[in-house]
C-alpha atoms as a PDB file:
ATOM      1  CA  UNK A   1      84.967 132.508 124.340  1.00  0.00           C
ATOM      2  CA  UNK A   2      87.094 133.475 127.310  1.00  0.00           C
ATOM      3  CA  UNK A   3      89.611 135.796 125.534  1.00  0.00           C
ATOM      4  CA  UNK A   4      89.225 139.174 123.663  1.00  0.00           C
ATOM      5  CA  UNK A   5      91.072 142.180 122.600  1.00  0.00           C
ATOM      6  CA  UNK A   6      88.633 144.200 123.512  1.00  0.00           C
ATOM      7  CA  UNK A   7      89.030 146.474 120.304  1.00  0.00           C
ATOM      8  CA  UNK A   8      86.153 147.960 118.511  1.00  0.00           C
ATOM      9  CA  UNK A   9      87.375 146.382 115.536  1.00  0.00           C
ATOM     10  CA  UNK A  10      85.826 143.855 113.207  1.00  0.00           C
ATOM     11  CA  UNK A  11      89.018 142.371 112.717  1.00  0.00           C
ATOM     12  CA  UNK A  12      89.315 141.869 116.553  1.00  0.00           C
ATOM     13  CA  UNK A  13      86.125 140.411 116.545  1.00  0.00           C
ATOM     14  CA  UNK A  14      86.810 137.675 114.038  1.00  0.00           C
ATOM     15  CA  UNK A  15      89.667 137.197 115.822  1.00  0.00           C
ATOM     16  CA  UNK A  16      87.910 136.724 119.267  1.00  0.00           C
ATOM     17  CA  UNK A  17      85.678 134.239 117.602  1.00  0.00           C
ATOM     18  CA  UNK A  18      88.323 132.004 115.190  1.00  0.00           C
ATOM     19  CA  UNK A  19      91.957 132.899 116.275  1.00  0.00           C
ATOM     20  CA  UNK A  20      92.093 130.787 119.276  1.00  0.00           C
ATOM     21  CA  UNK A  21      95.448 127.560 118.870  1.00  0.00           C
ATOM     22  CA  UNK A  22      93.580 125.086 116.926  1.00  0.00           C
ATOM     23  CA  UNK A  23      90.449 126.315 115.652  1.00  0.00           C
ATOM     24  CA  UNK A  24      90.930 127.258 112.335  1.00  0.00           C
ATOM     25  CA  UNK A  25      92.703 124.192 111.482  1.00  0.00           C
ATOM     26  CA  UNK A  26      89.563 122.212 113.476  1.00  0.00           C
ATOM     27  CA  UNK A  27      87.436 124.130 110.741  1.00  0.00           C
ATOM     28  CA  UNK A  28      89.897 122.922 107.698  1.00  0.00           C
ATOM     29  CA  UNK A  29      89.511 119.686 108.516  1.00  0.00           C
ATOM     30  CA  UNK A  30      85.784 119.440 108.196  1.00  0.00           C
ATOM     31  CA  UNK A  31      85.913 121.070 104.712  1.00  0.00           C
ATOM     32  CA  UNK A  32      86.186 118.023 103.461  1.00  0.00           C
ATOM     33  CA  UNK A  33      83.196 116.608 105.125  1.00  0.00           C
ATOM     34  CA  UNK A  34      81.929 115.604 108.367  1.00  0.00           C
ATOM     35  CA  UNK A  35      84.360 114.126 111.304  1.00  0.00           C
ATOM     36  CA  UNK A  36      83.880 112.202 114.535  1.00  0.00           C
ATOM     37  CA  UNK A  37      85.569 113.079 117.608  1.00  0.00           C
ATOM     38  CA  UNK A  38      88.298 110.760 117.441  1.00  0.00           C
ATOM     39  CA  UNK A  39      89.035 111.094 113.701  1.00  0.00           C
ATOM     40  CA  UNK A  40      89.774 115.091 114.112  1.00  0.00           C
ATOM     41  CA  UNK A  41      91.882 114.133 117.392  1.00  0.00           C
ATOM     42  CA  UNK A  42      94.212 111.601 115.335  1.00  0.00           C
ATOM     43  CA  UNK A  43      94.187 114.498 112.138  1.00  0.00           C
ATOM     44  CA  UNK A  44      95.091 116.809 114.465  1.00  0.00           C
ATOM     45  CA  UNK A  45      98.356 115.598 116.823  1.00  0.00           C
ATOM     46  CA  UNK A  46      98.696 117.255 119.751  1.00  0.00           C
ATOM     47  CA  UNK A  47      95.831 118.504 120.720  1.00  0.00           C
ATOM     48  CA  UNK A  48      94.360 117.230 124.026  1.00  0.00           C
ATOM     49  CA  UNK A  49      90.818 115.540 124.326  1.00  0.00           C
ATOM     50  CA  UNK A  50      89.794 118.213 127.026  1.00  0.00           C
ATOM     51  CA  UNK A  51      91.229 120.945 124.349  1.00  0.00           C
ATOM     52  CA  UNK A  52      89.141 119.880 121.338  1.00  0.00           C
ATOM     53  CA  UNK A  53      85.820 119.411 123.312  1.00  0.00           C
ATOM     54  CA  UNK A  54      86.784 123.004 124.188  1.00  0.00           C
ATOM     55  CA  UNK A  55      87.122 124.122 120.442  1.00  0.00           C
ATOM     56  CA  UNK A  56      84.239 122.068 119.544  1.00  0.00           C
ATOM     57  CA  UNK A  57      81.858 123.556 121.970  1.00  0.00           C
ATOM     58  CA  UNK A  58      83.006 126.825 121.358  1.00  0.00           C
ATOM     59  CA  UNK A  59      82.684 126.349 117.197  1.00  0.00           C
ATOM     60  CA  UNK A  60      79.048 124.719 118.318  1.00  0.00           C
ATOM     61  CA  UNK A  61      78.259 127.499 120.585  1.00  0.00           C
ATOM     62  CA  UNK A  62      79.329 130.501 117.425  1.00  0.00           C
ATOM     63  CA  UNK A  63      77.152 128.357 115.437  1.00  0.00           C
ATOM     64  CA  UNK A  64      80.363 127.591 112.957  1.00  0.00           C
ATOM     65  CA  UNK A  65      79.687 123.630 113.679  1.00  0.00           C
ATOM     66  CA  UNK A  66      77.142 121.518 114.595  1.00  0.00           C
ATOM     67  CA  UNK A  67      76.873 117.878 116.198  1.00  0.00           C
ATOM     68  CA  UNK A  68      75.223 115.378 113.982  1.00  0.00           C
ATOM     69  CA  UNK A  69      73.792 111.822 114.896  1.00  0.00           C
ATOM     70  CA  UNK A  70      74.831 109.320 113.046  1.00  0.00           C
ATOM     71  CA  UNK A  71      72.307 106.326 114.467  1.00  0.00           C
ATOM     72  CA  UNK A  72      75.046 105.583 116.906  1.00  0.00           C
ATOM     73  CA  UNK A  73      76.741 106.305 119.620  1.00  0.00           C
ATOM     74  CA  UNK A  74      79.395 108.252 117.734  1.00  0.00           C
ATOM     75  CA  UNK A  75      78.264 111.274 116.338  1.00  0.00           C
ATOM     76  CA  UNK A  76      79.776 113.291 113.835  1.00  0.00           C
ATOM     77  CA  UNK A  77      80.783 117.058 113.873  1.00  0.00           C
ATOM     78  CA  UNK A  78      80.098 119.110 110.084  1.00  0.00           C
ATOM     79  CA  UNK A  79      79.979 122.339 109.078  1.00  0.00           C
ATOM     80  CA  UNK A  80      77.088 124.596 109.465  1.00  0.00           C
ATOM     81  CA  UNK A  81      76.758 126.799 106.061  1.00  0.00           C
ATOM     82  CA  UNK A  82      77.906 129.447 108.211  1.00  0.00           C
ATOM     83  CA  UNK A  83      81.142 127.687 108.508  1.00  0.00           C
ATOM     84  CA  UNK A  84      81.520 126.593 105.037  1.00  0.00           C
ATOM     85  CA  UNK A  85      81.382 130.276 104.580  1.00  0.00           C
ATOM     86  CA  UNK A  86      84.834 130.632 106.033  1.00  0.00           C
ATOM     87  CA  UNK A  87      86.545 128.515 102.878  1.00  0.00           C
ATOM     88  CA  UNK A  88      87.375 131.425 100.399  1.00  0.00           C
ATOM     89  CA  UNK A  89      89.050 132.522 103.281  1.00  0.00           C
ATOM     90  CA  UNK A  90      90.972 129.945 104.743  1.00  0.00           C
ATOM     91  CA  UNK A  91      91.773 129.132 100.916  1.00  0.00           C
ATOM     92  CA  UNK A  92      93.084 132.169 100.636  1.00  0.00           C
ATOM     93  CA  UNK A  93      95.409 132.123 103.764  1.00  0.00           C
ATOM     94  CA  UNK A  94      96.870 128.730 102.518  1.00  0.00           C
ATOM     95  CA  UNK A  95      97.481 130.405  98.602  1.00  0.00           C
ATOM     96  CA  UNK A  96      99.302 133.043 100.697  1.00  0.00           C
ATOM     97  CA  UNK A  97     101.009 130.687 102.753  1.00  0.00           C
ATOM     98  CA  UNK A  98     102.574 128.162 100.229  1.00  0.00           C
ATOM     99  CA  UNK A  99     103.998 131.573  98.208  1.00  0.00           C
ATOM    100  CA  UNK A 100     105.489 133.251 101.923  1.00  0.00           C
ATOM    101  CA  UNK A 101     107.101 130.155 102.734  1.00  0.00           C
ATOM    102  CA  UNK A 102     108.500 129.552  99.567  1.00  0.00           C
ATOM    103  CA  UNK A 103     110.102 133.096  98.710  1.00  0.00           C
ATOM    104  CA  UNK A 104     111.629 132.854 102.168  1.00  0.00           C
ATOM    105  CA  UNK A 105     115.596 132.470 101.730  1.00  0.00           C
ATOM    106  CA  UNK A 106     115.856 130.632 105.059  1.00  0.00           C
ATOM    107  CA  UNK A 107     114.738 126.549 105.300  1.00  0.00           C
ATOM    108  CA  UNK A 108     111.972 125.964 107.106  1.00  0.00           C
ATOM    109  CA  UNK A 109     109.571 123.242 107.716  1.00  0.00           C
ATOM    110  CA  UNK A 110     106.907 125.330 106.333  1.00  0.00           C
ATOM    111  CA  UNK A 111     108.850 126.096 103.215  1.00  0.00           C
ATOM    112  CA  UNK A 112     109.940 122.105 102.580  1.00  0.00           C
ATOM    113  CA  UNK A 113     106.636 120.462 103.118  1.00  0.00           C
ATOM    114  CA  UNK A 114     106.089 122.314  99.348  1.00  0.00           C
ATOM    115  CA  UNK A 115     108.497 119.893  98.314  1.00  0.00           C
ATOM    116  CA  UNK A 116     108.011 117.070 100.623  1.00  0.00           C
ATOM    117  CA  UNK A 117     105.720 113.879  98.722  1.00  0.00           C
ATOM    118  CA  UNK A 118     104.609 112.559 101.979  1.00  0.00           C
ATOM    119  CA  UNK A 119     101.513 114.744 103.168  1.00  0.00           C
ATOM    120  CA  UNK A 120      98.508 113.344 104.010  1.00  0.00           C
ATOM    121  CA  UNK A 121      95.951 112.663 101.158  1.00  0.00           C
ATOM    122  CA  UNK A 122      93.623 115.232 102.957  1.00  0.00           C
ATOM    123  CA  UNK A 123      95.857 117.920 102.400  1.00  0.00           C
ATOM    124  CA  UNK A 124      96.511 117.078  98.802  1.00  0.00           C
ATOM    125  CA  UNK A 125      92.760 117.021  98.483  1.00  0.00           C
ATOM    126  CA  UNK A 126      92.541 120.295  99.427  1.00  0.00           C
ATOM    127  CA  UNK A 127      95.867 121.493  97.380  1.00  0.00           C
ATOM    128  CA  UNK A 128      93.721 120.506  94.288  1.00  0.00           C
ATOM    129  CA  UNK A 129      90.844 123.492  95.542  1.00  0.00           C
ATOM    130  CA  UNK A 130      93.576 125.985  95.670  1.00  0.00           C
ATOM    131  CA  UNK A 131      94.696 125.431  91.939  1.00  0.00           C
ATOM    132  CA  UNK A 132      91.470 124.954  90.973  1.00  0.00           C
ATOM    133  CA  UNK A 133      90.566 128.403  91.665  1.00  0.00           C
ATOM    134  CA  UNK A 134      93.489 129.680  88.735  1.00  0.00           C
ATOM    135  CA  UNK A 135      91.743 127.139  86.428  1.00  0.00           C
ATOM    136  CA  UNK A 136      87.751 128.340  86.616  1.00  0.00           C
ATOM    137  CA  UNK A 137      85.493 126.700  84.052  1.00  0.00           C
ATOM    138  CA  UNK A 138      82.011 127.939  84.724  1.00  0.00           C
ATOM    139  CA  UNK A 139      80.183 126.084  81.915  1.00  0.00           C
ATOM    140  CA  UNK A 140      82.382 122.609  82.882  1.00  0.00           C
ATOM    141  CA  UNK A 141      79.583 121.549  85.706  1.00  0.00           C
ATOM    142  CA  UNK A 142      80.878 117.639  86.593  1.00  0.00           C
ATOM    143  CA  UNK A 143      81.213 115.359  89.804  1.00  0.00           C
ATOM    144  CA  UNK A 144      84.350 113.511  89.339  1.00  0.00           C
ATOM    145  CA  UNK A 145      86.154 111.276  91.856  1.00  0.00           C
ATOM    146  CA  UNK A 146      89.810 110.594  92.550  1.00  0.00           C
ATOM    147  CA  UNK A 147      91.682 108.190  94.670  1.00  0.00           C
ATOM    148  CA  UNK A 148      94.623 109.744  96.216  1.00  0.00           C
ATOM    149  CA  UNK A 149      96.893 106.435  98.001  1.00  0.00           C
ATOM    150  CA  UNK A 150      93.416 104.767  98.015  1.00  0.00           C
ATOM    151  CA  UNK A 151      91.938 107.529  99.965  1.00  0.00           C
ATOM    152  CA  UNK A 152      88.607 108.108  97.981  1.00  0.00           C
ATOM    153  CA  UNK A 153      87.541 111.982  97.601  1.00  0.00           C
ATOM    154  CA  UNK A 154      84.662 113.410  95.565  1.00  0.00           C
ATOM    155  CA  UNK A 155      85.060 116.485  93.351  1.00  0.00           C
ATOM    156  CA  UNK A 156      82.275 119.239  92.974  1.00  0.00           C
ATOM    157  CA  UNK A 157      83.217 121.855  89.957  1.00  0.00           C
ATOM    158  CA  UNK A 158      79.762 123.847  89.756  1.00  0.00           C
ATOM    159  CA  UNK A 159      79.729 127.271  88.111  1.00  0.00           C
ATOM    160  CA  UNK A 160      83.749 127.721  88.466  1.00  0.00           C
ATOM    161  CA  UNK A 161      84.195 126.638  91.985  1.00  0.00           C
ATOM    162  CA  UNK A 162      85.728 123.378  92.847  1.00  0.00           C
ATOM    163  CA  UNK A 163      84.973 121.593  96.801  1.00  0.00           C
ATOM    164  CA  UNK A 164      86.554 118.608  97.848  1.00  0.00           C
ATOM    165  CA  UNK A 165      84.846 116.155 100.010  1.00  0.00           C
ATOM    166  CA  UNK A 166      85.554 112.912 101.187  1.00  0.00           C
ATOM    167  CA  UNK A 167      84.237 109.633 100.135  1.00  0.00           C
ATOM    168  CA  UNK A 168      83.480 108.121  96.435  1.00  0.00           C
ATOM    169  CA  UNK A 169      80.188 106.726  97.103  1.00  0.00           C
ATOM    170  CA  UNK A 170      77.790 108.558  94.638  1.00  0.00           C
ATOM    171  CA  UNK A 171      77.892 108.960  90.991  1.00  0.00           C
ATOM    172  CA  UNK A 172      80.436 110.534  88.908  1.00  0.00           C
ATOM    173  CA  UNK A 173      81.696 111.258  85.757  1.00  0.00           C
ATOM    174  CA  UNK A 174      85.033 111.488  85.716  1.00  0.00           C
ATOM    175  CA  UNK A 175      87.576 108.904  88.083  1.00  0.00           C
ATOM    176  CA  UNK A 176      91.490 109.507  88.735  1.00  0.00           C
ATOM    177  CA  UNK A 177      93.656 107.127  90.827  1.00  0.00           C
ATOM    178  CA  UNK A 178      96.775 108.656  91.678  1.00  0.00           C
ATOM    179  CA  UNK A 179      98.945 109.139  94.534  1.00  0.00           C
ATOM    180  CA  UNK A 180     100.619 112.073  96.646  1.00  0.00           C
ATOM    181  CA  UNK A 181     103.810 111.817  94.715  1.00  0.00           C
ATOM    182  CA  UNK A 182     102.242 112.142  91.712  1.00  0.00           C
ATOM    183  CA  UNK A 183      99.997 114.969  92.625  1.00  0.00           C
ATOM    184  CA  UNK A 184     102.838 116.736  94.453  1.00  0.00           C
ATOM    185  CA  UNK A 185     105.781 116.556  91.782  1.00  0.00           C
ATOM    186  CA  UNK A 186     102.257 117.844  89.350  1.00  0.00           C
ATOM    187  CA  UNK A 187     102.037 120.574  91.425  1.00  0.00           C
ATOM    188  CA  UNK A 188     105.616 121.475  91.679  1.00  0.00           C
ATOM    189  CA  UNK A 189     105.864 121.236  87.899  1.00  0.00           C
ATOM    190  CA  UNK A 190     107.969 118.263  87.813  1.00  0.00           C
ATOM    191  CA  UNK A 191     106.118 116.043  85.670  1.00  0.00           C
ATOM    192  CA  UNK A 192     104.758 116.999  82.108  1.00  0.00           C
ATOM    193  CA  UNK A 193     101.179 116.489  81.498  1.00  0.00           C
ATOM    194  CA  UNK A 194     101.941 112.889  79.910  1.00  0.00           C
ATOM    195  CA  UNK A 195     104.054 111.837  82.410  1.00  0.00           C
ATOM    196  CA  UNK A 196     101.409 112.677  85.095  1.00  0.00           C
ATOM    197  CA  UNK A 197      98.573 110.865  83.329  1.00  0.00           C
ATOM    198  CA  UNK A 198     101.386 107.782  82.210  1.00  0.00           C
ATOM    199  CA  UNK A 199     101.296 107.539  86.556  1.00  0.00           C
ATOM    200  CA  UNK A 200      97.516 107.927  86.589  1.00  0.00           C
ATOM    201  CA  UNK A 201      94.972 105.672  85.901  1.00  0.00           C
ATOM    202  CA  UNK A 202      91.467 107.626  84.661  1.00  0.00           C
ATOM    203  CA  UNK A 203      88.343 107.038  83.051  1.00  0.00           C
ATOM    204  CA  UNK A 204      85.323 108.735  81.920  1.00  0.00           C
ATOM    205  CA  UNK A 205      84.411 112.028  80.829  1.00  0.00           C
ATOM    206  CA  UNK A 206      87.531 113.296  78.726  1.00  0.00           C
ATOM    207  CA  UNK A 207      86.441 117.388  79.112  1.00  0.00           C
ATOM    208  CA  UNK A 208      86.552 116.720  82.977  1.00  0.00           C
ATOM    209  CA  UNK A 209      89.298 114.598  82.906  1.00  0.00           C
ATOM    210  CA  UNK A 210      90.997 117.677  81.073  1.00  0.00           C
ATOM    211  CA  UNK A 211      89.834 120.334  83.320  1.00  0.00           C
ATOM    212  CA  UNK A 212      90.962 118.082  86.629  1.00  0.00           C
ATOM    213  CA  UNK A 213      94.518 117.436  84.400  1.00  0.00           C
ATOM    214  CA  UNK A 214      95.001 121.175  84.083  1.00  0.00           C
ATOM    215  CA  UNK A 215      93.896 121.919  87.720  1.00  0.00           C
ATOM    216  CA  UNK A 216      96.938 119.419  88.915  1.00  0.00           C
ATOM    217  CA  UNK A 217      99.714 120.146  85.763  1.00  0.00           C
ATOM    218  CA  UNK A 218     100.954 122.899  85.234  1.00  0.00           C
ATOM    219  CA  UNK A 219     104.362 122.634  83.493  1.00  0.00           C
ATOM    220  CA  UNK A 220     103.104 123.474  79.681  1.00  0.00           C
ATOM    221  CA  UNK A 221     101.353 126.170  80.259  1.00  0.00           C
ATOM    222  CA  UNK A 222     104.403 127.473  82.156  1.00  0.00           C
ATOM    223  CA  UNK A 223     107.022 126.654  79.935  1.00  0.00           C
ATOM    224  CA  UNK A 224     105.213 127.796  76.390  1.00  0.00           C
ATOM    225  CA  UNK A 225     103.394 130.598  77.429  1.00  0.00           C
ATOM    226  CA  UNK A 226     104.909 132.125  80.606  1.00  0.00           C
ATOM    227  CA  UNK A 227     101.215 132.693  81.694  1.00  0.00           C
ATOM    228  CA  UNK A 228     101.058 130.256  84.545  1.00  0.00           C
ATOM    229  CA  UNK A 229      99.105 131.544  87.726  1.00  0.00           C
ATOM    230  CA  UNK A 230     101.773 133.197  90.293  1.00  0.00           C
ATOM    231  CA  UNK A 231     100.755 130.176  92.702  1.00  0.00           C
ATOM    232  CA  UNK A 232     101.727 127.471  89.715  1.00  0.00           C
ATOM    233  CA  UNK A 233     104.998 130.209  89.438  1.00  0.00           C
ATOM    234  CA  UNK A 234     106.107 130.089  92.547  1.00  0.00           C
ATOM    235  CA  UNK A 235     107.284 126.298  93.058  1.00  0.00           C
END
């Protein structure tokens, strides 16, 4: 990579490496699974063509990403398990981000996309791994789906973590159809947990229907027992 700050710092070097316009959010959007060219161009608006075969390359080059063939002549981009090592941290930044944006007294766009119902069902998707992480239930091991505005995504709680893919092809447990409204207004504590699931339509397992329930709603735990997570808190 061209740039550097030149500082003997490992910060700096992380920096050299992932803080270039774009990557990081190039890296987000393959956390939930693999990507071809023109499907991370259209999730991503504004970047040029010539720019993101710069970022890939570069990602591909750091070993953070690597090209995949798909028996055609589109090939698909995915994580390398060095890259998937990067989501506790990007996880992080977006817990961080959603509670700066929201304490801020000013309007922003930043601060009303929290309360906005029209985000993309990837980022919802992804929403859903950040509250997971204040609702850990290492001995609930379950693949679940969910169909967020007919978008299908897969759900992977193993050993207290939760990852989000895309796609509802294999077997699972547990299904939820929903929508972003839904979800959001969950999030935000809007809806109760009945109203949520009135809005829902789900099936199978019941104790990972619960766990997904309480990783989405979090308005009775917040209004009985003042022990919601600071995240849940802070919409």
């Amino acid at each position: 990579m061209a740039r550097t700050y030149n500082q003997d710092c490992i910060l700096a070097h992380a920096l050299d490496l992932l803080g270039e316009r774009w990557t990081l959010l190039i890296i987000r959007d393959l956390f939930l699974g693999p990507q071809r060219f023109g499907d991370l161009q259209a999730a991503l608006p504004g970047i040029g063509a010539n720019l993101l075969s710069k970022r890939l390359k570069e990602l591909e080059e750091a070993g953070l990403i690597e090209a995949v063939s798909t028996g055609d002549a589109r090939g698909r981009y995915r994580l390398t398990d060095t890259g998937e090592a990067l989501r506790p941290s990007i996880r992080t930044m977006m817990k961080w981000s959603i509670m700066y944006f929201f304490e801020r007294p000013e309007s922003c766009p930043a601060r009303e996309c929290i309360y906005t119902d029209n985000l993309q069902p990837d980022s919802v998707a992804l929403a859903i791994e950040i509250f997971a992480a204040y609702c850990p239930e290492p001995e609930n091991n379950y693949v679940a789906h969910i169909l967020i505005d007919d978008f299908p995504y897969t759900i992977y709680n193993m050993n207290g973590q939760m990852t989000v893919r895309r796609g509802g092809d294999g077997p699972a447990v547990a299904t939820i159809i929903s929508d972003v409204a839904t979800i959001m207004q969950s999030f935000r504590m809007e809806l109760t947990t009945e109203e949520a699931k009135s809005r829902m339509k789900m099936s199978g397992d019941q104790k990972a229907l619960a766990h997904l329930l309480r990783c989405i709603v979090h308005k009775e735990v917040h209004d009985s027992e003042n022990t919601v997570t600071p995240l849940a808190a802070s919409f």
